[in-house]
C-alpha atoms as a PDB file:
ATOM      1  CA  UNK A   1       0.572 -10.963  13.502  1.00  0.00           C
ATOM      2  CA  UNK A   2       3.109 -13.392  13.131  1.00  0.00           C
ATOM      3  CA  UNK A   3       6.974 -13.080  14.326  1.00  0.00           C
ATOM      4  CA  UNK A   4       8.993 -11.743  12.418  1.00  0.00           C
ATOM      5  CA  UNK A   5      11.764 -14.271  13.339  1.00  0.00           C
ATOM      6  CA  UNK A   6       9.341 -17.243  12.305  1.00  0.00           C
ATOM      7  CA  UNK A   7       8.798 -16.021   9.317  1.00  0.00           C
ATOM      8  CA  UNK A   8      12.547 -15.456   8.560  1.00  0.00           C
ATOM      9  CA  UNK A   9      13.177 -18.725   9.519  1.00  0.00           C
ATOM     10  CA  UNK A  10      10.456 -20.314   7.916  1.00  0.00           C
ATOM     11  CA  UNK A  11      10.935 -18.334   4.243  1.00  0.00           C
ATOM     12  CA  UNK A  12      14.766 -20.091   5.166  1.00  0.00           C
ATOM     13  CA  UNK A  13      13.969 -23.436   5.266  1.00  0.00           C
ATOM     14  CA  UNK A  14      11.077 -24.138   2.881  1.00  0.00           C
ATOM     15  CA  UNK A  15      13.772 -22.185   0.017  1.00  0.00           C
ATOM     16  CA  UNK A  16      16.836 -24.105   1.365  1.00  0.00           C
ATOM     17  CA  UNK A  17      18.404 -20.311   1.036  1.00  0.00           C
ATOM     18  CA  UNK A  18      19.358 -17.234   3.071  1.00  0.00           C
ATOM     19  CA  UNK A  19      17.252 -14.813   3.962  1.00  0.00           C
ATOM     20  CA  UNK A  20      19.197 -11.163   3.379  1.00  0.00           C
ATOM     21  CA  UNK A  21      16.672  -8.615   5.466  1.00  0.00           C
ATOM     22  CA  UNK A  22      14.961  -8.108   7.900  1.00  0.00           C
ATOM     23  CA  UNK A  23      10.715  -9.803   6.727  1.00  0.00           C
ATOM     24  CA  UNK A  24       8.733  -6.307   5.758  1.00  0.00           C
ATOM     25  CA  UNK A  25       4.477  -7.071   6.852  1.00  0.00           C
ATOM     26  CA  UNK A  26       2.689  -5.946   3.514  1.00  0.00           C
ATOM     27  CA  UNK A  27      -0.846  -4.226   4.274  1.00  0.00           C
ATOM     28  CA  UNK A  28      -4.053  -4.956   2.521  1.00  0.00           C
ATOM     29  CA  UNK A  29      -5.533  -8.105   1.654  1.00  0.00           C
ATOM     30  CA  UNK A  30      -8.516  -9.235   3.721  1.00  0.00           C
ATOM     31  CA  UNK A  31      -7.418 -12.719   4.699  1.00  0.00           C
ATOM     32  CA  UNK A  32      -4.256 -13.253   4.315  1.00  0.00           C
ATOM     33  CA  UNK A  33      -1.262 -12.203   5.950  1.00  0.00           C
ATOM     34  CA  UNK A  34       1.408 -11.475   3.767  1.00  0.00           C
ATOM     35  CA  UNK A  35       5.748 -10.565   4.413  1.00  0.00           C
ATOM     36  CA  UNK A  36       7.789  -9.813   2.114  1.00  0.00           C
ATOM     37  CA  UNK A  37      11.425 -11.210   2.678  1.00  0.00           C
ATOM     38  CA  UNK A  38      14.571 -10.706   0.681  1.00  0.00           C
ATOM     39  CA  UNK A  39      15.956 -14.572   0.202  1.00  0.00           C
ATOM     40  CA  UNK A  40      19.780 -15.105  -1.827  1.00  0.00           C
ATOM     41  CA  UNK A  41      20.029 -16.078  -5.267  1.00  0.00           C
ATOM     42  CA  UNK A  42      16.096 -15.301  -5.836  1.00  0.00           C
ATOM     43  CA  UNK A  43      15.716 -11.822  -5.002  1.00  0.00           C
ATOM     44  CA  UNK A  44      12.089 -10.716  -2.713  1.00  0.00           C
ATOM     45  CA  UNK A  45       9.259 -13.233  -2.522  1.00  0.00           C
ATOM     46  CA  UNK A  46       6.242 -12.936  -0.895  1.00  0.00           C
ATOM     47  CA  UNK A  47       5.253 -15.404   2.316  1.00  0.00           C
ATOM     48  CA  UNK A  48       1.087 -15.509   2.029  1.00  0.00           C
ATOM     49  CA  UNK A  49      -0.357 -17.294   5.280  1.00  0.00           C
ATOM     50  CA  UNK A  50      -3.705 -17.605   4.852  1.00  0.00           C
ATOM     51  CA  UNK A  51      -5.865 -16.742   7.663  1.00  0.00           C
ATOM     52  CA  UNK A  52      -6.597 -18.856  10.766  1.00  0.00           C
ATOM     53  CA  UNK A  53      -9.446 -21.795  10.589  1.00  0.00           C
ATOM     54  CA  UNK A  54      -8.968 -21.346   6.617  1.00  0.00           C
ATOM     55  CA  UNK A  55      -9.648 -24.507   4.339  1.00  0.00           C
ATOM     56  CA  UNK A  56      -6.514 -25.877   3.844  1.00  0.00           C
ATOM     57  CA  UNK A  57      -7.955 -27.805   0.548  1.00  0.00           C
ATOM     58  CA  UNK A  58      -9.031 -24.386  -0.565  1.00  0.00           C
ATOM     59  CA  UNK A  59      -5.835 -22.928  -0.037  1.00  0.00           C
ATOM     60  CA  UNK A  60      -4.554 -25.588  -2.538  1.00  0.00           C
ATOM     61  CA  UNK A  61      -6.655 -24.834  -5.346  1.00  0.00           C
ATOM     62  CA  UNK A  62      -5.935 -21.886  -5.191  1.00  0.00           C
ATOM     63  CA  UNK A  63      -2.432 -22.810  -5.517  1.00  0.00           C
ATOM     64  CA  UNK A  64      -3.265 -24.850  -8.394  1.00  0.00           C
ATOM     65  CA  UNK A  65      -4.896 -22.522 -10.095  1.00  0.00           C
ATOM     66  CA  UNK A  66      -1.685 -20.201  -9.858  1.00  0.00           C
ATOM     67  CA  UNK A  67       0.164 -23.131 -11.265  1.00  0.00           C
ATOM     68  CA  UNK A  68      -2.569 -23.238 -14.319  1.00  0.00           C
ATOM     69  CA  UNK A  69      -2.145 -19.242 -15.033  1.00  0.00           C
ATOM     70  CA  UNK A  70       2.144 -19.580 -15.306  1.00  0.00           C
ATOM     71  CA  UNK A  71       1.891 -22.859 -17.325  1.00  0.00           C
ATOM     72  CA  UNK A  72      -0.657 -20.699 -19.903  1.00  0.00           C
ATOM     73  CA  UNK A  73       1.742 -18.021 -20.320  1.00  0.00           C
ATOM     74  CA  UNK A  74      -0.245 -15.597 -17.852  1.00  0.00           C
ATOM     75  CA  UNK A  75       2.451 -13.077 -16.282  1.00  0.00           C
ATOM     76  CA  UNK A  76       1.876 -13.993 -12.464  1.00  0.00           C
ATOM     77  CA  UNK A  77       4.616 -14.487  -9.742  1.00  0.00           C
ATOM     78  CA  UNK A  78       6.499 -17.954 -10.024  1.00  0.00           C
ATOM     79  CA  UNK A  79       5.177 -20.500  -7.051  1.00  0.00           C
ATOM     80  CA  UNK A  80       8.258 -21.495  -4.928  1.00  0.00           C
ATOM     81  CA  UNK A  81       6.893 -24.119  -1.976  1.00  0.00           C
ATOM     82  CA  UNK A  82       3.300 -24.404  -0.600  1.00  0.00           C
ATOM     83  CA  UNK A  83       2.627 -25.441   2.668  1.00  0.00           C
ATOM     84  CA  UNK A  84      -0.844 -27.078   3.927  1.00  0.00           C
ATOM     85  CA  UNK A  85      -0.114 -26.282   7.487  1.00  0.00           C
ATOM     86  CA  UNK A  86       2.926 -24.701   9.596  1.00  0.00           C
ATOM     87  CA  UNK A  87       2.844 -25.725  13.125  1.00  0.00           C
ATOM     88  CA  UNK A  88       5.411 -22.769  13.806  1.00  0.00           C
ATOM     89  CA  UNK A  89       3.039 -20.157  11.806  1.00  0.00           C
ATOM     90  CA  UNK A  90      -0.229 -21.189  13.505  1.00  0.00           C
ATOM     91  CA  UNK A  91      -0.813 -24.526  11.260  1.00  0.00           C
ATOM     92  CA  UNK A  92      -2.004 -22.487   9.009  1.00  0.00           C
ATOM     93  CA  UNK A  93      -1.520 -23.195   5.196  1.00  0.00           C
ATOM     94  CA  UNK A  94       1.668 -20.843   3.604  1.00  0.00           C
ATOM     95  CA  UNK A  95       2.605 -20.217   0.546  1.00  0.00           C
ATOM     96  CA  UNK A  96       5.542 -18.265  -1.356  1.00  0.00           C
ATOM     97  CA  UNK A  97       5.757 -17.049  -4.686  1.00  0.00           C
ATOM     98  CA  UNK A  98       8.262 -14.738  -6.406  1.00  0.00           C
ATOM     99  CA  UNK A  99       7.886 -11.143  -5.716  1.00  0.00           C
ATOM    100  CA  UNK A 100       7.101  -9.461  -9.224  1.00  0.00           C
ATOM    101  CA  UNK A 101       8.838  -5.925  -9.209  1.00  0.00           C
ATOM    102  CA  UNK A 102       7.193  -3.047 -10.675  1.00  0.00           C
ATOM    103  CA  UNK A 103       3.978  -0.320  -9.815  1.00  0.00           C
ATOM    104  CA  UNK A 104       0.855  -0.127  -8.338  1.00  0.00           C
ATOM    105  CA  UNK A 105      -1.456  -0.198 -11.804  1.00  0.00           C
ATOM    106  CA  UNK A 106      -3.409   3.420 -10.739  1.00  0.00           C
ATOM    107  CA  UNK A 107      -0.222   5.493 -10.441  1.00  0.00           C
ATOM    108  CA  UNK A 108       1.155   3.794 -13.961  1.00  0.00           C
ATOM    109  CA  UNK A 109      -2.471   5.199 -15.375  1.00  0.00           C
ATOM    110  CA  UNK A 110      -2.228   8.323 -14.683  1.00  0.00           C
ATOM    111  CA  UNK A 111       0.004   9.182 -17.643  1.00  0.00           C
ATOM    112  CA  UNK A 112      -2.620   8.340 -20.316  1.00  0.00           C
ATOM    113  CA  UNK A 113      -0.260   7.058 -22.823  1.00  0.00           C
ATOM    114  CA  UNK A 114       0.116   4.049 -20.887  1.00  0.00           C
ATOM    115  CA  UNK A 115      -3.913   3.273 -21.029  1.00  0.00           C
ATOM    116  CA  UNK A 116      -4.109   1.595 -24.320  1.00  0.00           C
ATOM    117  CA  UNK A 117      -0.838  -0.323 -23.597  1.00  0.00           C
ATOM    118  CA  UNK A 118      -1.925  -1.702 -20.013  1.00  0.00           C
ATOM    119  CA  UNK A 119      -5.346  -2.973 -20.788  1.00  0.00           C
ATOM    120  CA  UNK A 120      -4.515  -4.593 -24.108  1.00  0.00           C
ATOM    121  CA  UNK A 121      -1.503  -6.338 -22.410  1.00  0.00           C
ATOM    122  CA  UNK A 122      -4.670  -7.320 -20.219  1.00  0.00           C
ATOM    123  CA  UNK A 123      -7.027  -8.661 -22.424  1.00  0.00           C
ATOM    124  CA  UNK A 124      -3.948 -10.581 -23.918  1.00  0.00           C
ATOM    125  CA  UNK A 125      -3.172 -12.305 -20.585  1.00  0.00           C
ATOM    126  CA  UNK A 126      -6.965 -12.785 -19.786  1.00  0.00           C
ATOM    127  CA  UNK A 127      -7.391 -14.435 -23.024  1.00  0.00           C
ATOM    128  CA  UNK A 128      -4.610 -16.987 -22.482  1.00  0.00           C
ATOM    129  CA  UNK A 129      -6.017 -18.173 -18.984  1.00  0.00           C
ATOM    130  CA  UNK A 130      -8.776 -18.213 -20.444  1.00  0.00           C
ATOM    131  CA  UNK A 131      -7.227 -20.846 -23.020  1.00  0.00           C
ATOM    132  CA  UNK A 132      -7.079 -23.137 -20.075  1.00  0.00           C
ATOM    133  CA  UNK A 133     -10.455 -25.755 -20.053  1.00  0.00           C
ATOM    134  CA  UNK A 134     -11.693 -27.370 -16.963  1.00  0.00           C
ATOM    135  CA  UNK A 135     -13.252 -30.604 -17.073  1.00  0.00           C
ATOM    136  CA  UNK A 136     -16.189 -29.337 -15.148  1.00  0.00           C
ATOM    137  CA  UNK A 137     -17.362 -26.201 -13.533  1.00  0.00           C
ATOM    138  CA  UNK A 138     -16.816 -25.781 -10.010  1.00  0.00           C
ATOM    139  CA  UNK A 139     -16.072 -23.871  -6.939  1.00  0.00           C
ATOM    140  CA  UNK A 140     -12.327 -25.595  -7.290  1.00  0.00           C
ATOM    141  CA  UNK A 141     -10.191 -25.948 -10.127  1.00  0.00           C
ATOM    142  CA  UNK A 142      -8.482 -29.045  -8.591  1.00  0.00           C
ATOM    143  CA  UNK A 143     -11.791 -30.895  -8.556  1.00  0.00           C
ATOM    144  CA  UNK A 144     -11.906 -30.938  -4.783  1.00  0.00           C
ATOM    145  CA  UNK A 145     -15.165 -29.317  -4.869  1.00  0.00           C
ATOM    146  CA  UNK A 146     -18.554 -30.777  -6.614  1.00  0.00           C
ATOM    147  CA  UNK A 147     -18.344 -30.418 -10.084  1.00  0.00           C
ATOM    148  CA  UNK A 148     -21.087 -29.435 -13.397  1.00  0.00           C
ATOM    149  CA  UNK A 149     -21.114 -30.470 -16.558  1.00  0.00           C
ATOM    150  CA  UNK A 150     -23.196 -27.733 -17.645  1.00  0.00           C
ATOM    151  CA  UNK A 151     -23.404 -24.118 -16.495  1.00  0.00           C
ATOM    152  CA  UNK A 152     -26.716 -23.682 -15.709  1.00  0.00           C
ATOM    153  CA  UNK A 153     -26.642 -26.821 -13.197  1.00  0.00           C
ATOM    154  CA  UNK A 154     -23.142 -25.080 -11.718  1.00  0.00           C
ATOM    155  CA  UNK A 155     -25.201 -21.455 -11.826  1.00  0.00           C
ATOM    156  CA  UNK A 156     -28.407 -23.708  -9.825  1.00  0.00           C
ATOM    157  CA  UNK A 157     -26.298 -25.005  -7.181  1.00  0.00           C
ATOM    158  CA  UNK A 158     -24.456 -21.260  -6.654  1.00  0.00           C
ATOM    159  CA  UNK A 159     -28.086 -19.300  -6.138  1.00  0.00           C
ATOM    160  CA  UNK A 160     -29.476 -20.800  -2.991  1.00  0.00           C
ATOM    161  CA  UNK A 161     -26.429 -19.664  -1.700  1.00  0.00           C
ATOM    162  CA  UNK A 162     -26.716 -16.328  -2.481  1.00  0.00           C
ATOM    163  CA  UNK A 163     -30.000 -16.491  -1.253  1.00  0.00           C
ATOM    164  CA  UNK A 164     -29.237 -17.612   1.682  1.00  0.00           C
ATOM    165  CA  UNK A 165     -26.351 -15.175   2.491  1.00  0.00           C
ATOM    166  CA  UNK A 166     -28.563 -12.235   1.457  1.00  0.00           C
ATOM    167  CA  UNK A 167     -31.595 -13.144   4.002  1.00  0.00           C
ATOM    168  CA  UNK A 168     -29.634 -14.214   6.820  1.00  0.00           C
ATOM    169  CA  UNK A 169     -27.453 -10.468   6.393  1.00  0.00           C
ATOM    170  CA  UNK A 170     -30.474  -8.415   5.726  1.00  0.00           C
ATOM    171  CA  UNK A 171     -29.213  -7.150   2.693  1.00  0.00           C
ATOM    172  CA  UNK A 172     -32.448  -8.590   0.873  1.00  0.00           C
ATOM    173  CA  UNK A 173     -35.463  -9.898   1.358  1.00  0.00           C
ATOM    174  CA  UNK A 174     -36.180 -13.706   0.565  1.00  0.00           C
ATOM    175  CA  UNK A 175     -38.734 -11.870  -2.196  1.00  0.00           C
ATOM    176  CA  UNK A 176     -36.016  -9.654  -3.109  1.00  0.00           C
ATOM    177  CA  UNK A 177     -33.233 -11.938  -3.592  1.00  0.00           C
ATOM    178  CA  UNK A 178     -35.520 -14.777  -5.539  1.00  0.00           C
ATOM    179  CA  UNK A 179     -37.338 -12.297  -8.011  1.00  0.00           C
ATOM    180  CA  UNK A 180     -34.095 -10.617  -8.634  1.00  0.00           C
ATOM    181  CA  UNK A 181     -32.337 -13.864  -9.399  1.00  0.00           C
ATOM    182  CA  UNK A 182     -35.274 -15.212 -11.279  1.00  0.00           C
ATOM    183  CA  UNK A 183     -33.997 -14.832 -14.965  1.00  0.00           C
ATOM    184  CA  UNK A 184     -31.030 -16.603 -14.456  1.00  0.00           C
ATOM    185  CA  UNK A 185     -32.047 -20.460 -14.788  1.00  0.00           C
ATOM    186  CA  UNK A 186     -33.708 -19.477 -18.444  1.00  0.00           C
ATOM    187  CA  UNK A 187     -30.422 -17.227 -19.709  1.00  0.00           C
ATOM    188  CA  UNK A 188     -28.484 -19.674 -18.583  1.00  0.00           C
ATOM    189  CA  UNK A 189     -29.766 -23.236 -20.471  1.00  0.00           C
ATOM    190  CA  UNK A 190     -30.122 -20.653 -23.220  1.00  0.00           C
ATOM    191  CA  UNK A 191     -26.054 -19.801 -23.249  1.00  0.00           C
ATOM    192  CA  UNK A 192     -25.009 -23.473 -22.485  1.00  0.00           C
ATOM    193  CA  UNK A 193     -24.058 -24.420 -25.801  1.00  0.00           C
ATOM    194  CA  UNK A 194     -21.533 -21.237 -25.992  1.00  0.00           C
ATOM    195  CA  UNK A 195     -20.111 -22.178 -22.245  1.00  0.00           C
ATOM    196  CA  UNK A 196     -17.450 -23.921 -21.497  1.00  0.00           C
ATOM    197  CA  UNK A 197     -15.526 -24.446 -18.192  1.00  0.00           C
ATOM    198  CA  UNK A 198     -12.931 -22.333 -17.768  1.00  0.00           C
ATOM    199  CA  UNK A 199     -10.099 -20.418 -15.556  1.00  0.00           C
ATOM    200  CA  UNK A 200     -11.047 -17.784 -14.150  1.00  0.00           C
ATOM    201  CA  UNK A 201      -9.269 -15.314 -11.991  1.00  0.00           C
ATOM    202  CA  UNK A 202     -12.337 -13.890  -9.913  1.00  0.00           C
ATOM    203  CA  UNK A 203     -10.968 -11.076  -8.537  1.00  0.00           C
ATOM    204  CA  UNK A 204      -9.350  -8.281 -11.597  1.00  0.00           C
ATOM    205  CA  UNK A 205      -9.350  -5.285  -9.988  1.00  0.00           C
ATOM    206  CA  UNK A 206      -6.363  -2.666 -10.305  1.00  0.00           C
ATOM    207  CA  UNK A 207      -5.191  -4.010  -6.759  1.00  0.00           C
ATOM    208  CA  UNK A 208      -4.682  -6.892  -8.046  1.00  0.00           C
ATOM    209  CA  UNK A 209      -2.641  -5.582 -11.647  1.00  0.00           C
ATOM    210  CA  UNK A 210       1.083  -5.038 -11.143  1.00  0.00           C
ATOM    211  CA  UNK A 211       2.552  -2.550 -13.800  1.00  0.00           C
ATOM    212  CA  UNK A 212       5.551  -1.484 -15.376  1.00  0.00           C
ATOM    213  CA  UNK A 213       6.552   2.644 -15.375  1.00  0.00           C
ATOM    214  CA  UNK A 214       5.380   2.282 -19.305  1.00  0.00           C
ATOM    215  CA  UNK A 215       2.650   0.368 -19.118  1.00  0.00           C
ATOM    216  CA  UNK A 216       3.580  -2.980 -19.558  1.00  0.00           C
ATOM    217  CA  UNK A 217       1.583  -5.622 -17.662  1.00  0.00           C
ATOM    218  CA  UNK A 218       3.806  -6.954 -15.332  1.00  0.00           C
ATOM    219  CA  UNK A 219       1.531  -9.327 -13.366  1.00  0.00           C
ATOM    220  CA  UNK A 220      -1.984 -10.982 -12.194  1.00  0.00           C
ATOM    221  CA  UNK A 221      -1.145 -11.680  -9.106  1.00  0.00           C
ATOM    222  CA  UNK A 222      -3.835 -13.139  -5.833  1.00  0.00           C
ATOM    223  CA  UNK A 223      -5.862 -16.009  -7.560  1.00  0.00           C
ATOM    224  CA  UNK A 224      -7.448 -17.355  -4.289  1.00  0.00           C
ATOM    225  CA  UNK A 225     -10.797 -16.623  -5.645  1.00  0.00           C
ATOM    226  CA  UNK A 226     -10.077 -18.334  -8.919  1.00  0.00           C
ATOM    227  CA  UNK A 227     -12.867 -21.355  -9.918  1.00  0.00           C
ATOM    228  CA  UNK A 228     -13.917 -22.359 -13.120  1.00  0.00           C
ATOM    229  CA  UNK A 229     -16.809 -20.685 -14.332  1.00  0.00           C
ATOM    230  CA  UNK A 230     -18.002 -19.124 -17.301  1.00  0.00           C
ATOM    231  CA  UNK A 231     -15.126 -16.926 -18.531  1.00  0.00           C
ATOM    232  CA  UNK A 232     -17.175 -13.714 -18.775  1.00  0.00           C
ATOM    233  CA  UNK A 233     -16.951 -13.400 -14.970  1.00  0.00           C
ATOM    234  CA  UNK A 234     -13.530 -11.988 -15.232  1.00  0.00           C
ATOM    235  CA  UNK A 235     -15.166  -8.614 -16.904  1.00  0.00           C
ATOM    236  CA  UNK A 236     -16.991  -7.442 -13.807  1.00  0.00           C
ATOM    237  CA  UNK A 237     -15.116  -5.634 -11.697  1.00  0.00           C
ATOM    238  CA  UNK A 238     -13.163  -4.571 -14.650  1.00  0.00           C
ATOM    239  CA  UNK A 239     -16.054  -3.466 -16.222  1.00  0.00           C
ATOM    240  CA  UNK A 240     -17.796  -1.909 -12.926  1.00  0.00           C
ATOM    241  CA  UNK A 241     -14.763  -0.666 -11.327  1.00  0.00           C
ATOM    242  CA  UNK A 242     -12.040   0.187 -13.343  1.00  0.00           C
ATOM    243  CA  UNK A 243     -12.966   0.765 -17.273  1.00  0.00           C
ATOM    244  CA  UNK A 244     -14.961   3.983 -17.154  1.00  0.00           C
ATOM    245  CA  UNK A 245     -12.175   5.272 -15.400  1.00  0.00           C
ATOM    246  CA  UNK A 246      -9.903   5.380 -18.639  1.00  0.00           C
ATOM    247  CA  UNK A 247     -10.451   6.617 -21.728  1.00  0.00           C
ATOM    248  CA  UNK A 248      -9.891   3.835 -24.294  1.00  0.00           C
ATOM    249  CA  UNK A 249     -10.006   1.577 -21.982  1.00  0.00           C
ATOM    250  CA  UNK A 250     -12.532  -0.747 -22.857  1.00  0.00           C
ATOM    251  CA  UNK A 251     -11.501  -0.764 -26.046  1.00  0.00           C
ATOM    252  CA  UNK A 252      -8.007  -1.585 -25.448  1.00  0.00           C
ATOM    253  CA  UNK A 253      -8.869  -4.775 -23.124  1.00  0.00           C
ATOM    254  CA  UNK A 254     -10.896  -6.137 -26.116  1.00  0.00           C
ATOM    255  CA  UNK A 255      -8.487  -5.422 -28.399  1.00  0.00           C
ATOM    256  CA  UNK A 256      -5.903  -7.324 -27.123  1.00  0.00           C
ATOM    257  CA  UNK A 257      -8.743 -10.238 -24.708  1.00  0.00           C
ATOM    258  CA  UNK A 258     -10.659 -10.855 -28.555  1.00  0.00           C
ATOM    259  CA  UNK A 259      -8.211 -10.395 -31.770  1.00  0.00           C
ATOM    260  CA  UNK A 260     -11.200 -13.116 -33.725  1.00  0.00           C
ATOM    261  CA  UNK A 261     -14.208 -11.527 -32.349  1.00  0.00           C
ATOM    262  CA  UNK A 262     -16.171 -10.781 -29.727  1.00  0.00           C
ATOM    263  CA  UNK A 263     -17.150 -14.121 -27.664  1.00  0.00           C
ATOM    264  CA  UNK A 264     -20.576 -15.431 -28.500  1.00  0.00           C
ATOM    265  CA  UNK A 265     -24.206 -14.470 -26.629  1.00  0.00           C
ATOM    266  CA  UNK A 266     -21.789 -11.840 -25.044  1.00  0.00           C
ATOM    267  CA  UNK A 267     -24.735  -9.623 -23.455  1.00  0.00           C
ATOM    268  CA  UNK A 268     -26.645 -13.084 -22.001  1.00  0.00           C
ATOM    269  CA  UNK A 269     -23.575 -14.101 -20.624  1.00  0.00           C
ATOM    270  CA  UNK A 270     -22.444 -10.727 -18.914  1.00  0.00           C
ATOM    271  CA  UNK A 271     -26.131 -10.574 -17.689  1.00  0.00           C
ATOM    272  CA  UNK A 272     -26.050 -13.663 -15.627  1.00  0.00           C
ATOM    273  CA  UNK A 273     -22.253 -13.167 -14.206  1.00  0.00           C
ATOM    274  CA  UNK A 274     -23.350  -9.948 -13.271  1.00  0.00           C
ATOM    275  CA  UNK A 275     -26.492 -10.640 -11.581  1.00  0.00           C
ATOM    276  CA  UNK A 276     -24.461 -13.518  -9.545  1.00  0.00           C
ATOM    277  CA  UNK A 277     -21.207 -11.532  -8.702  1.00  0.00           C
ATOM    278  CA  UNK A 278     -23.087  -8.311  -7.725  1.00  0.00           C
ATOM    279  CA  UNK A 279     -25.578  -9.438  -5.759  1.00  0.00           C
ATOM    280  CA  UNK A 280     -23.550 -11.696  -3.872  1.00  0.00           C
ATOM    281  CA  UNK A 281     -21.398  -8.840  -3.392  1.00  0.00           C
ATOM    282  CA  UNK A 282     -23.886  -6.999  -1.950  1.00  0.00           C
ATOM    283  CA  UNK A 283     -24.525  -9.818   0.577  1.00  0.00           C
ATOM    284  CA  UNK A 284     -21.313 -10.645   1.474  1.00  0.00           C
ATOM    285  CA  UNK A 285     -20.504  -6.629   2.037  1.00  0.00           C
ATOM    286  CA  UNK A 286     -23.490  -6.629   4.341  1.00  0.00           C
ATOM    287  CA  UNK A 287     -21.951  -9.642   6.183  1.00  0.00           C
ATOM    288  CA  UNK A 288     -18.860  -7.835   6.812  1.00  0.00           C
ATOM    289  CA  UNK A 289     -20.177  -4.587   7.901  1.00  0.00           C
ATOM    290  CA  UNK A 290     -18.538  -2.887   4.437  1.00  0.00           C
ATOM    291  CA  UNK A 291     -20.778  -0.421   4.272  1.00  0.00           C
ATOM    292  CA  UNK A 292     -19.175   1.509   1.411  1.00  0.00           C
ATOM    293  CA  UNK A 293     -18.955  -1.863  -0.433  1.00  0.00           C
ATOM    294  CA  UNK A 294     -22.141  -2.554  -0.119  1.00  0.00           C
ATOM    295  CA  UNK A 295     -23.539   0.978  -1.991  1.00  0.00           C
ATOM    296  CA  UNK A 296     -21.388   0.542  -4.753  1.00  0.00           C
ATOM    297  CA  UNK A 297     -22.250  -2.775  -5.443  1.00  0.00           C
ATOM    298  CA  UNK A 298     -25.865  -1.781  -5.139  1.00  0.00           C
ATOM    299  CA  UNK A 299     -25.104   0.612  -7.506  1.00  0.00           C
ATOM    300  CA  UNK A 300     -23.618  -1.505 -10.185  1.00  0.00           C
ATOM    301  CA  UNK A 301     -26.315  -4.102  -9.486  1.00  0.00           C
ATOM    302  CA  UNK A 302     -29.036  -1.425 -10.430  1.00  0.00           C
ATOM    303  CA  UNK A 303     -26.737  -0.251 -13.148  1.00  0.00           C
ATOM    304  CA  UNK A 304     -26.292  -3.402 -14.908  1.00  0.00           C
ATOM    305  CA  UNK A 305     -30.566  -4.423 -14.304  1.00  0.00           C
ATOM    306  CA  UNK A 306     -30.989  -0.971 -16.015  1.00  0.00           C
ATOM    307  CA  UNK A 307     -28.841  -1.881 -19.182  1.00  0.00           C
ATOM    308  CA  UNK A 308     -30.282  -5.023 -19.507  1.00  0.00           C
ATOM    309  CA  UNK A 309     -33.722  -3.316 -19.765  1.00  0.00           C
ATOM    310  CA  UNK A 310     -34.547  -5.563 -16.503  1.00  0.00           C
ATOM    311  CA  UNK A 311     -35.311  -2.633 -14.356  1.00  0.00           C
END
């Protein structure tokens, strides 16, 4: 952990203001390490160091991609300096945003007036970073990574990963992992037409969904995962994790994500997000010893191979 006087007088000199408190360590997050410090004339931001050995060229897409959500009108906390490496902090890449006041999204839930409310605010804030078109698909929204003009080349160079991952944890078999992947080059040359490069968040679970006491979508907030896929990716973990959860849910998010319509070949593209993003969760889970991580993304994997009638 970092000192707490380095931070202080880091947050300090990157704003070119006074810090008025003591820096408070904020818990969770898996690799990051994140204060938040009380600075004059801005109120609390948040200090994110990312962790050590991180890719510092990563750590600036992501910060791009932060950039690209505010400019499209997504609610997310304003970037105030970035960093690529802080000799005092470990040379390790920092960033601070503005700290977005308001409520943990599960607590604001549990009074179910605010349901309908909260996920159409949602969908309406999905839909306008999802306004924002990429010039390719890629890994990186800054183009620092290689980039696809089409999504089934970007989905061919993203499997033998996953492959890979899955063999060398033991979470599959070679067999396994290949057979289970197997429909995706076909679904995806047949969806190309309808795909389009896009922003795309990654990561929209309710720890990442800061609320207001009535509902009101206050922010998206953590887009280090963020690349430009297919925008259907940002329904997984919504859809796995968090929709059956709430009644109307589902039905508020696409109120508010698809006012013209539902998006074309809808099923054949939440198919082949969800074979990708589960699976490689279950992988990556393995990798990290998450046990509990691991079943439920098992679970949604068989879940999602039964709906498609690919079980």
């Amino acid at each position: 952990m970092s000192d707490p006087a380095v931070v202080e007088r880091f947050v300090a000199e990157s704003l070119a203001a006074s810090v008025t408190g003591a820096p408070e360590r904020r818990r969770g997050g898996f690799d990051n390490e994140s204060w938040v410090v009380p600075v004059a004339g801005i109120g609390r931001v948040i200090l994110r160091i990312a962790r050590p050995l991180a890719d510092p060229t990563k750590v600036r897409a992501a910060w791009e991609a932060h950039g690209l959500a505010t400019e499209a009108g997504v609610p997310t906390g304003r970037r105030l300096h970035f960093s690529v490496a802080c000799e005092a902090l470990g040379d390790r890449a920092c960033r601070i945003v503005e700290f977005v006041e308001g409520n943990e999204s599960p607590g604001v839930l549990e009074d179910v007036s605010t349901i309908p409310i909260f996920f159409e605010a949602l969908g309406a804030a999905m839909a306008r970073a999802h306004c924002v078109r990429l010039g390719a698909f890629s890994s990186r929204v800054d183009g620092s990574s290689p980039r696809f003009g089409r999504w089934s080349e970007y989905v061919a160079s993203r499997v033998p990963a996953i492959v890979r991952r899955s063999v060398v944890s033991g979470a599959f078999s070679e067999r396994e992992i290949t057979e289970l992947l197997s429909p995706l080059p076909a679904l995806c040359v047949r969806v190309d037409p309808v795909v389009t490069p896009t922003l795309c968040h990654r990561d929209l679970h309710l720890g990442n969904l800061i609320a207001g006491q009535d509902g009101a979508l206050r922010a998206i907030v953590d887009w280090d995962a963020a690349e430009a896929w297919d925008a259907m990716v940002d329904f997984v973990k919504l859809r796995w994790q968090v929709l059956d959860r709430y009644p109307g849910a589902e039905e508020a998010l696409w109120a508010g994500y698809a006012a013209g319509g539902d998006p074309p070949m809808l099923a054949e593209r939440l198919h082949i997000v969800d074979l990708l993003e589960l699976a490689n969760g279950v992988a990556n889970s393995r990798l990290e010893g998450w046990s509990h991580y691991e079943d439920q993304n098992r679970r949604w994997l068989a879940a999602a191979l039964e709906r498609s009638g690919a079980a």
